[in-house]
PDB file of N, CA and C in Angstrom:
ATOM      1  N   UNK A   1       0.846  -1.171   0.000  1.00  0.00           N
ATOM      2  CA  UNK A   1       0.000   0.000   0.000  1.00  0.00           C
ATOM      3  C   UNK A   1       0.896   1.240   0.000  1.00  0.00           C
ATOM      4  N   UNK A   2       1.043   2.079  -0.920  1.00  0.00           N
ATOM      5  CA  UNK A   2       1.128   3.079  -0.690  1.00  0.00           C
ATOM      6  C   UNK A   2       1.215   3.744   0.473  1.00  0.00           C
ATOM      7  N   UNK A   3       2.519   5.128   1.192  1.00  0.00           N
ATOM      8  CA  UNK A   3       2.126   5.768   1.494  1.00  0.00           C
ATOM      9  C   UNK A   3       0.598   7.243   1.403  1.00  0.00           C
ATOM     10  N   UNK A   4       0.479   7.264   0.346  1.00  0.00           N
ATOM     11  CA  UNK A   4      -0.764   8.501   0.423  1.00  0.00           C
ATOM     12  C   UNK A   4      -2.068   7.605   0.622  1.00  0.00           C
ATOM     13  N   UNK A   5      -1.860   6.612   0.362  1.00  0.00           N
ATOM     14  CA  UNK A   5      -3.341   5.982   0.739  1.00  0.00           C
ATOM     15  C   UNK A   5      -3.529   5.400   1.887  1.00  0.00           C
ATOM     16  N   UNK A   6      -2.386   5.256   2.263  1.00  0.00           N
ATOM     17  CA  UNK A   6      -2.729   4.885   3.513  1.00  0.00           C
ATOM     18  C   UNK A   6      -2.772   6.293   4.784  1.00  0.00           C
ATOM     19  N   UNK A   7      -2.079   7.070   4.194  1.00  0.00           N
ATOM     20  CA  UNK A   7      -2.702   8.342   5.127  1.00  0.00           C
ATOM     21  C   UNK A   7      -3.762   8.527   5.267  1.00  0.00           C
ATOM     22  N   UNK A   8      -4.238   8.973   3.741  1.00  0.00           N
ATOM     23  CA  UNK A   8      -6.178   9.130   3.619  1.00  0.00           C
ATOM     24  C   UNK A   8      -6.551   8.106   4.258  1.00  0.00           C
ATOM     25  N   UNK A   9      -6.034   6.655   4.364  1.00  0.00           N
ATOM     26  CA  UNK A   9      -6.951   5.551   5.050  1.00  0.00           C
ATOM     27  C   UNK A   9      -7.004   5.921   6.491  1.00  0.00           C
ATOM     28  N   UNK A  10      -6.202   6.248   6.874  1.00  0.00           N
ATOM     29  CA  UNK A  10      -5.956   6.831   8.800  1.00  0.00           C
ATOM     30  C   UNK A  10      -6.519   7.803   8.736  1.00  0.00           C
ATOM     31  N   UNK A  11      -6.659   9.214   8.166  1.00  0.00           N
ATOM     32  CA  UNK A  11      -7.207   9.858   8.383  1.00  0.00           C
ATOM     33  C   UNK A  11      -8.607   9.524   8.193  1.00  0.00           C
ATOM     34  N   UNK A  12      -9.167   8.917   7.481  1.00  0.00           N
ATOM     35  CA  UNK A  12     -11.180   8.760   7.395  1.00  0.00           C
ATOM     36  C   UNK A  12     -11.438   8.315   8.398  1.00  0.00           C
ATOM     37  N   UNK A  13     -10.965   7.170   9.077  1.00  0.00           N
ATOM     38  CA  UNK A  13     -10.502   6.787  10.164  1.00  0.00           C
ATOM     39  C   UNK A  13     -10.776   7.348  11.229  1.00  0.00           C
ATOM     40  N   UNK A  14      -9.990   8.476  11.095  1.00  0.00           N
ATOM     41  CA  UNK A  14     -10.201   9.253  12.793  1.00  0.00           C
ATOM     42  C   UNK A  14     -11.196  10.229  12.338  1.00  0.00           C
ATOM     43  N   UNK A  15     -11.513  10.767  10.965  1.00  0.00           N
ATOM     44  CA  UNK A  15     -13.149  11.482  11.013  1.00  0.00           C
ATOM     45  C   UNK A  15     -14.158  10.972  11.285  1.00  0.00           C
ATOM     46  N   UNK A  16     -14.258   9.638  11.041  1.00  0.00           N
ATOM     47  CA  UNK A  16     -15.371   8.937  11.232  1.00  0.00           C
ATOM     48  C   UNK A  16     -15.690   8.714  12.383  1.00  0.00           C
ATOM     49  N   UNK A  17     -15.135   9.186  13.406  1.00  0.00           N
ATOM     50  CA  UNK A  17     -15.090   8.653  15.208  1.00  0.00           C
ATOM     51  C   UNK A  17     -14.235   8.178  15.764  1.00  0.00           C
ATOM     52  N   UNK A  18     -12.932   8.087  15.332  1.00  0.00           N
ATOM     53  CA  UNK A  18     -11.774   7.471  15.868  1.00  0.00           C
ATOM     54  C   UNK A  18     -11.458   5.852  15.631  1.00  0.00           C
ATOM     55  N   UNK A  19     -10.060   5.619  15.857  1.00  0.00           N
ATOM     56  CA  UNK A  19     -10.063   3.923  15.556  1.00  0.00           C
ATOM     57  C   UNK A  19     -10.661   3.095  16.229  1.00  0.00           C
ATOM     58  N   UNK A  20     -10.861   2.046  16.164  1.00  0.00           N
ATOM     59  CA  UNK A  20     -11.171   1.058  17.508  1.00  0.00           C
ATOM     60  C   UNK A  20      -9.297   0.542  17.941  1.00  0.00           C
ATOM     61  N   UNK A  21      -9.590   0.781  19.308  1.00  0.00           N
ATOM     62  CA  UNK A  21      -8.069   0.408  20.282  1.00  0.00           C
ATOM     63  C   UNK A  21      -7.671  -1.107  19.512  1.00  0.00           C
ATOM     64  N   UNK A  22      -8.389  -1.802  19.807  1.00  0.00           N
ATOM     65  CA  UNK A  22      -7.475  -3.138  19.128  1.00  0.00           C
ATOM     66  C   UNK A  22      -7.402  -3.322  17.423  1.00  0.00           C
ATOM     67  N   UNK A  23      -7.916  -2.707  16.869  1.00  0.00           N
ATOM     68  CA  UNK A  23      -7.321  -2.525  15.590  1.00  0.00           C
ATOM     69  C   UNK A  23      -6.212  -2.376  14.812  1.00  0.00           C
ATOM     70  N   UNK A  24      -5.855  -3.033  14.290  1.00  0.00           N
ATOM     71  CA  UNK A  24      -4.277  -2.986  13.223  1.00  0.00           C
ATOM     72  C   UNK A  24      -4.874  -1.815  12.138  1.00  0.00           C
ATOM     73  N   UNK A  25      -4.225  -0.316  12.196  1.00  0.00           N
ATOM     74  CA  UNK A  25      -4.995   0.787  10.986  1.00  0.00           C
ATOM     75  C   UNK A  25      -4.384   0.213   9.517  1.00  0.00           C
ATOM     76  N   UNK A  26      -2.992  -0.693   9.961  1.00  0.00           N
ATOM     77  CA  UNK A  26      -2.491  -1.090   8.538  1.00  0.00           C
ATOM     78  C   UNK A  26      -3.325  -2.209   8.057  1.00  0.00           C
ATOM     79  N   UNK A  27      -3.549  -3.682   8.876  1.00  0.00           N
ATOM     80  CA  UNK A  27      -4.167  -4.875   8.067  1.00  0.00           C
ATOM     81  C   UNK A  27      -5.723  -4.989   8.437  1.00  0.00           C
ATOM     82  N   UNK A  28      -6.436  -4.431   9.307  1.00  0.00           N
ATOM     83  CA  UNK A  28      -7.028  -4.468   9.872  1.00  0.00           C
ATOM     84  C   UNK A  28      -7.704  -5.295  10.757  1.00  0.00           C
ATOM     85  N   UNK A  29      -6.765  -5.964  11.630  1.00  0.00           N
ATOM     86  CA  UNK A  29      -6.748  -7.194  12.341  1.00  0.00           C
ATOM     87  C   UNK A  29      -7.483  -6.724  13.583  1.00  0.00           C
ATOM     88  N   UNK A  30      -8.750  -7.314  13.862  1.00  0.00           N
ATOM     89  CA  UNK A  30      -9.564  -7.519  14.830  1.00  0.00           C
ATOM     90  C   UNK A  30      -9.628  -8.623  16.323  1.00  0.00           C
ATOM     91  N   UNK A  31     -10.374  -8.227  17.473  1.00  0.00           N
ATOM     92  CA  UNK A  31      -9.937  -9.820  18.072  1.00  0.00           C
ATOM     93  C   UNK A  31     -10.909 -10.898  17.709  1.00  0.00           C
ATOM     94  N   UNK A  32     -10.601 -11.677  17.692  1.00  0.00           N
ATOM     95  CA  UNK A  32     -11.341 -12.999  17.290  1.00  0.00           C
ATOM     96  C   UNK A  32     -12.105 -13.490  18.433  1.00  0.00           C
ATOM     97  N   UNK A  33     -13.417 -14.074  18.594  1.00  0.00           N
ATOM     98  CA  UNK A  33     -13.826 -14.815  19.594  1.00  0.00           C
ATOM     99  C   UNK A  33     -13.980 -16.400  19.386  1.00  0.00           C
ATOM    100  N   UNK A  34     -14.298 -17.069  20.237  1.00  0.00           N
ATOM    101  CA  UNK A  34     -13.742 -18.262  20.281  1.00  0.00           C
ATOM    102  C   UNK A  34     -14.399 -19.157  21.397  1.00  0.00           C
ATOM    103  N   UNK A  35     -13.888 -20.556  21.318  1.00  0.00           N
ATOM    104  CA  UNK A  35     -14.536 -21.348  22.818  1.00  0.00           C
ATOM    105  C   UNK A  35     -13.098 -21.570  23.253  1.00  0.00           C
ATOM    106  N   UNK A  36     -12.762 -22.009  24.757  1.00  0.00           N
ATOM    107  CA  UNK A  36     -11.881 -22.194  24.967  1.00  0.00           C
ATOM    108  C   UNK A  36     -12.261 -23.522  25.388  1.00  0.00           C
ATOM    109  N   UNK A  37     -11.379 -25.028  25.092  1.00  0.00           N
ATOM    110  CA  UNK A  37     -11.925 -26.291  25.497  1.00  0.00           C
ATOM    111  C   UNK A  37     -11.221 -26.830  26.494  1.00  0.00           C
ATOM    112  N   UNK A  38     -11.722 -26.708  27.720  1.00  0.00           N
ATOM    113  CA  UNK A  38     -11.069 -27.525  28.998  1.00  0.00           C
ATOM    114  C   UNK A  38     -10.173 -29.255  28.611  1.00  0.00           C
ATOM    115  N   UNK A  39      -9.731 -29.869  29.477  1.00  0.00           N
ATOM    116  CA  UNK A  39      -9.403 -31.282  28.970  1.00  0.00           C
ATOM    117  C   UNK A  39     -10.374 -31.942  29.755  1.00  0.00           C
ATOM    118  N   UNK A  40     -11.559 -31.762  30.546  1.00  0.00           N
ATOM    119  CA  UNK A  40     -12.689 -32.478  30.568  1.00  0.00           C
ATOM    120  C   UNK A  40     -13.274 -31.865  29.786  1.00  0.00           C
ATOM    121  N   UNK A  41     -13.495 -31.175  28.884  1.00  0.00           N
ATOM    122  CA  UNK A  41     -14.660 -30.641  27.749  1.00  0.00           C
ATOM    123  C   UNK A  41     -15.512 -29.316  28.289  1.00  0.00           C
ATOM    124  N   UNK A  42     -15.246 -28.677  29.106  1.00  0.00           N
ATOM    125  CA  UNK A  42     -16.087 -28.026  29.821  1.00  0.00           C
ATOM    126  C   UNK A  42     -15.529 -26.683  28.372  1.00  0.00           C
ATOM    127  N   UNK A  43     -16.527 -25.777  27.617  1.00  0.00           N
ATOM    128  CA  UNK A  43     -16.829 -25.185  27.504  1.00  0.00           C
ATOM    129  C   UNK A  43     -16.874 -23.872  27.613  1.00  0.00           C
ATOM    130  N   UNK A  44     -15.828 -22.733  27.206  1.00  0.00           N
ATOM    131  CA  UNK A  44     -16.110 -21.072  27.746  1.00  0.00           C
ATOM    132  C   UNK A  44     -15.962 -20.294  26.586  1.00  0.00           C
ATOM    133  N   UNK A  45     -16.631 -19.067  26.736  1.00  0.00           N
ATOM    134  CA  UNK A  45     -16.047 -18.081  25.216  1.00  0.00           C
ATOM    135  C   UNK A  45     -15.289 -17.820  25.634  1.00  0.00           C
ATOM    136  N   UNK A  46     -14.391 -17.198  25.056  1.00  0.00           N
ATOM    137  CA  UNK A  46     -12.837 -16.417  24.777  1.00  0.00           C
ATOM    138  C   UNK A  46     -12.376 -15.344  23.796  1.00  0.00           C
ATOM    139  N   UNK A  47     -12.386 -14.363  23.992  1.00  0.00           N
ATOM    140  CA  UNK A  47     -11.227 -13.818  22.522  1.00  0.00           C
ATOM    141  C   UNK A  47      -9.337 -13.845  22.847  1.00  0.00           C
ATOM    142  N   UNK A  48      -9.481 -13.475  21.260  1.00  0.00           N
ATOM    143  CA  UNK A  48      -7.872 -13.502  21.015  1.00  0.00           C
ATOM    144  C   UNK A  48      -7.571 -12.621  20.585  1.00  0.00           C
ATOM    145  N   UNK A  49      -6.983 -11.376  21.464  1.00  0.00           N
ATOM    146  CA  UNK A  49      -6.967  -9.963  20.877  1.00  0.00           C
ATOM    147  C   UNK A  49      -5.265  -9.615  20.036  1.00  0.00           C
ATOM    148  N   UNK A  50      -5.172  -8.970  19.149  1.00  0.00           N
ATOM    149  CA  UNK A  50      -3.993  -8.890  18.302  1.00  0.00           C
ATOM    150  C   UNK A  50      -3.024  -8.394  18.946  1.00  0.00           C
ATOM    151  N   UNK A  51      -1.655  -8.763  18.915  1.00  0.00           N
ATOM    152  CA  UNK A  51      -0.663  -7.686  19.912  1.00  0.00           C
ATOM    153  C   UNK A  51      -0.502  -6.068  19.458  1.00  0.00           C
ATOM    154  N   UNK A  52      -0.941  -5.318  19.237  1.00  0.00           N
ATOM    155  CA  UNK A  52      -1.401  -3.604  19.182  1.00  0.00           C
ATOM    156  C   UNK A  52      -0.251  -3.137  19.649  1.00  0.00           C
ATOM    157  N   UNK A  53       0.424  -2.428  19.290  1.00  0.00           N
ATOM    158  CA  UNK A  53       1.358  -1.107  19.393  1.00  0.00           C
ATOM    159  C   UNK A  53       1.719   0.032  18.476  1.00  0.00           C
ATOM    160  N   UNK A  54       0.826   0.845  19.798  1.00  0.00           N
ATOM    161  CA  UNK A  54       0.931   2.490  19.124  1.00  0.00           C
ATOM    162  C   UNK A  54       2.222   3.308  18.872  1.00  0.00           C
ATOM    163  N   UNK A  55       2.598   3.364  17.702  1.00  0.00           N
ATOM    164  CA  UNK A  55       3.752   3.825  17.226  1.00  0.00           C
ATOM    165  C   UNK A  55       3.649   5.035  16.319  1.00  0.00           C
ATOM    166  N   UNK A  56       4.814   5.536  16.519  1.00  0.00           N
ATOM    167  CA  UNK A  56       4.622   6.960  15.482  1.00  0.00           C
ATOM    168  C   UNK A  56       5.572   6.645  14.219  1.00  0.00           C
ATOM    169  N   UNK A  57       4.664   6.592  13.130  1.00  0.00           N
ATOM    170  CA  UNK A  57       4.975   6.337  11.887  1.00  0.00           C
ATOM    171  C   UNK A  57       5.138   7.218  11.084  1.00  0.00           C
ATOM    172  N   UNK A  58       6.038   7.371   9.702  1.00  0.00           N
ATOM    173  CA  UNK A  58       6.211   8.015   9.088  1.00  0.00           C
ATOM    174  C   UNK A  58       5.353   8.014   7.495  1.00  0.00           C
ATOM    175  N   UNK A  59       3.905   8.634   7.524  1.00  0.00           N
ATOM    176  CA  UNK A  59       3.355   8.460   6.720  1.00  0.00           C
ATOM    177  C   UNK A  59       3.366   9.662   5.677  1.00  0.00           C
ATOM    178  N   UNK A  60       3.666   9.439   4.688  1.00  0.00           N
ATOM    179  CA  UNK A  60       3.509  10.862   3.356  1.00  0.00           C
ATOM    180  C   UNK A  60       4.321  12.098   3.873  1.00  0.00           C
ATOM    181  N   UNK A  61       5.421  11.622   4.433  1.00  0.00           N
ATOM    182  CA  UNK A  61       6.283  12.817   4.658  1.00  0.00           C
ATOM    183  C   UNK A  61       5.966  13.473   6.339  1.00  0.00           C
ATOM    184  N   UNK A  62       4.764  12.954   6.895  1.00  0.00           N
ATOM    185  CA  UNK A  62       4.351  12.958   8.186  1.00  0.00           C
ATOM    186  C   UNK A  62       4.583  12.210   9.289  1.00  0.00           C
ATOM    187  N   UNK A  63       4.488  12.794  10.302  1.00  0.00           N
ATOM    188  CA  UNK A  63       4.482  11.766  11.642  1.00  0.00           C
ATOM    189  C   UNK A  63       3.677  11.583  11.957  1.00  0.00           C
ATOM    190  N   UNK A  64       3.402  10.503  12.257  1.00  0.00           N
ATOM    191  CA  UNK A  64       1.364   9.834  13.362  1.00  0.00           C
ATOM    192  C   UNK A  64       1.699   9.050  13.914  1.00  0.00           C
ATOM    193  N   UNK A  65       0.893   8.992  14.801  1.00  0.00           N
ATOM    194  CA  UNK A  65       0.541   8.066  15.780  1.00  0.00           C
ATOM    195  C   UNK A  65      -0.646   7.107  15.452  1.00  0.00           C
ATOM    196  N   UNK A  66      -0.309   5.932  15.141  1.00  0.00           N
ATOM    197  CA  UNK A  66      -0.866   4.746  14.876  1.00  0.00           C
ATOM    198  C   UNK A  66      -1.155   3.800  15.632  1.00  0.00           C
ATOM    199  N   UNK A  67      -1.764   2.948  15.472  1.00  0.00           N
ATOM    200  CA  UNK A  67      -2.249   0.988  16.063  1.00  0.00           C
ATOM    201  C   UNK A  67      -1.693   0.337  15.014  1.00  0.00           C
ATOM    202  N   UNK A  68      -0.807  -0.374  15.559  1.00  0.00           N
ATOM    203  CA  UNK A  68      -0.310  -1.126  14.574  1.00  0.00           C
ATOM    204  C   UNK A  68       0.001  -2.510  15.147  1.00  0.00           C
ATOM    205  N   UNK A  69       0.063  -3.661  14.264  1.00  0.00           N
ATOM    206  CA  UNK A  69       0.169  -4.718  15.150  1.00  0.00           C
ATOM    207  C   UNK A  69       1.501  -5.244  15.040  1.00  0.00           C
ATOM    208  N   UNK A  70       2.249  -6.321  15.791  1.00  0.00           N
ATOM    209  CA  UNK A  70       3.621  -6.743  15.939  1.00  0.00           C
ATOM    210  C   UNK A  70       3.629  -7.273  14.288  1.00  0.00           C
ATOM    211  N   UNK A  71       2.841  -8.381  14.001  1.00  0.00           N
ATOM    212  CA  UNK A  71       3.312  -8.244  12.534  1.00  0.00           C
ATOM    213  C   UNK A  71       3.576  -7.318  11.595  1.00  0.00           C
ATOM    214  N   UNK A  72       2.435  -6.738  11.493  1.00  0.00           N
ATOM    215  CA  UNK A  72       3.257  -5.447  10.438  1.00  0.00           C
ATOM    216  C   UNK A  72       4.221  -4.828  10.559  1.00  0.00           C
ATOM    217  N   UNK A  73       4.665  -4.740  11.981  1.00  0.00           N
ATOM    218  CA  UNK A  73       5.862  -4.202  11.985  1.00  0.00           C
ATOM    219  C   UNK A  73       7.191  -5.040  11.828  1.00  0.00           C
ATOM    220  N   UNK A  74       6.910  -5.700  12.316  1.00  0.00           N
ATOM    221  CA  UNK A  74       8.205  -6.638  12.215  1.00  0.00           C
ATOM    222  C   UNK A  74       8.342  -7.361  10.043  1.00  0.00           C
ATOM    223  N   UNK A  75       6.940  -7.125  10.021  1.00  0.00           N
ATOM    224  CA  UNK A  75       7.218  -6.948   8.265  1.00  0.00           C
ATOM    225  C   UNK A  75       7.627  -6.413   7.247  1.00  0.00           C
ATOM    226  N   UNK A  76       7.791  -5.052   7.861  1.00  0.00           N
ATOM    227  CA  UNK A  76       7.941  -3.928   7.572  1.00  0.00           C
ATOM    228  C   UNK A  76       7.260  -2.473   6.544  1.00  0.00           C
ATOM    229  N   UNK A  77       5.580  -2.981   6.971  1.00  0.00           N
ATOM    230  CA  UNK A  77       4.583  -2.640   6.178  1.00  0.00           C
ATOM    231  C   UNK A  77       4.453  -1.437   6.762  1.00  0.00           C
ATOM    232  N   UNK A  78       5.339  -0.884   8.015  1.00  0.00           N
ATOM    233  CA  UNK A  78       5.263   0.712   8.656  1.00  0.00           C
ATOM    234  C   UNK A  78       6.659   1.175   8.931  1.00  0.00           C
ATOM    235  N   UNK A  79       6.751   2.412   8.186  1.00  0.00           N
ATOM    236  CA  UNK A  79       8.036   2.752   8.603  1.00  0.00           C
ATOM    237  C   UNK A  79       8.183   3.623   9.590  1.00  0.00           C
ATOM    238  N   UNK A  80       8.751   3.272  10.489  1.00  0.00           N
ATOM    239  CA  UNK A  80       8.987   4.170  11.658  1.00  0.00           C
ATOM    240  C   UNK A  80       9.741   5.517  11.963  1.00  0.00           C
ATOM    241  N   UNK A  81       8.800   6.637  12.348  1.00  0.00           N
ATOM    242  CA  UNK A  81       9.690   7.752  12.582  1.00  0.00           C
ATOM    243  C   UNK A  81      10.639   8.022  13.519  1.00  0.00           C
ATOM    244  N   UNK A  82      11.616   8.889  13.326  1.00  0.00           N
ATOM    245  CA  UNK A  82      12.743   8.743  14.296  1.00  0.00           C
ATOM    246  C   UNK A  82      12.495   9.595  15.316  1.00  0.00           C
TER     247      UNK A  82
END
């Protein structure tokens, strides 16, 4: 993705009402819900929330402050400002 589109993508983003906290703004990774299965079978919901870290990125010549998740970064789908 592009830097400029992904600015405009962060910015609609925060016009629209802000991000949701566990959101990846780059892949858009959500938490998942789930059962969790005991080893007698017993039954519970669960989620599995993404590892999230707010970092200041260098988007379109800008600095922001983002949600970003450990993968993307360690992918290198955000470049980090200094």
């Amino acid at each position: 993705m592009q830097c400029s589109r992904l600015y405009d993508k962060i910015l609609l983003a925060y016009q629209r009402g802000g991000a949701i906290m566990a959101k990846c703004e780059i892949c858009g990774k959500l938490p998942r819900k789930g059962i969790q299965l005991s080893h007698s079978h017993k039954k519970s919901k669960r989620t599995w929330a993404p590892n999230i870290r707010r970092v200041k990125a260098d988007l379109n010549g800008r600095t922001k402050r983002i949600n970003v998740c450990t993968s993307c970064l360690r992918s290198g789908k955000v470049k980090r400002a200094k």
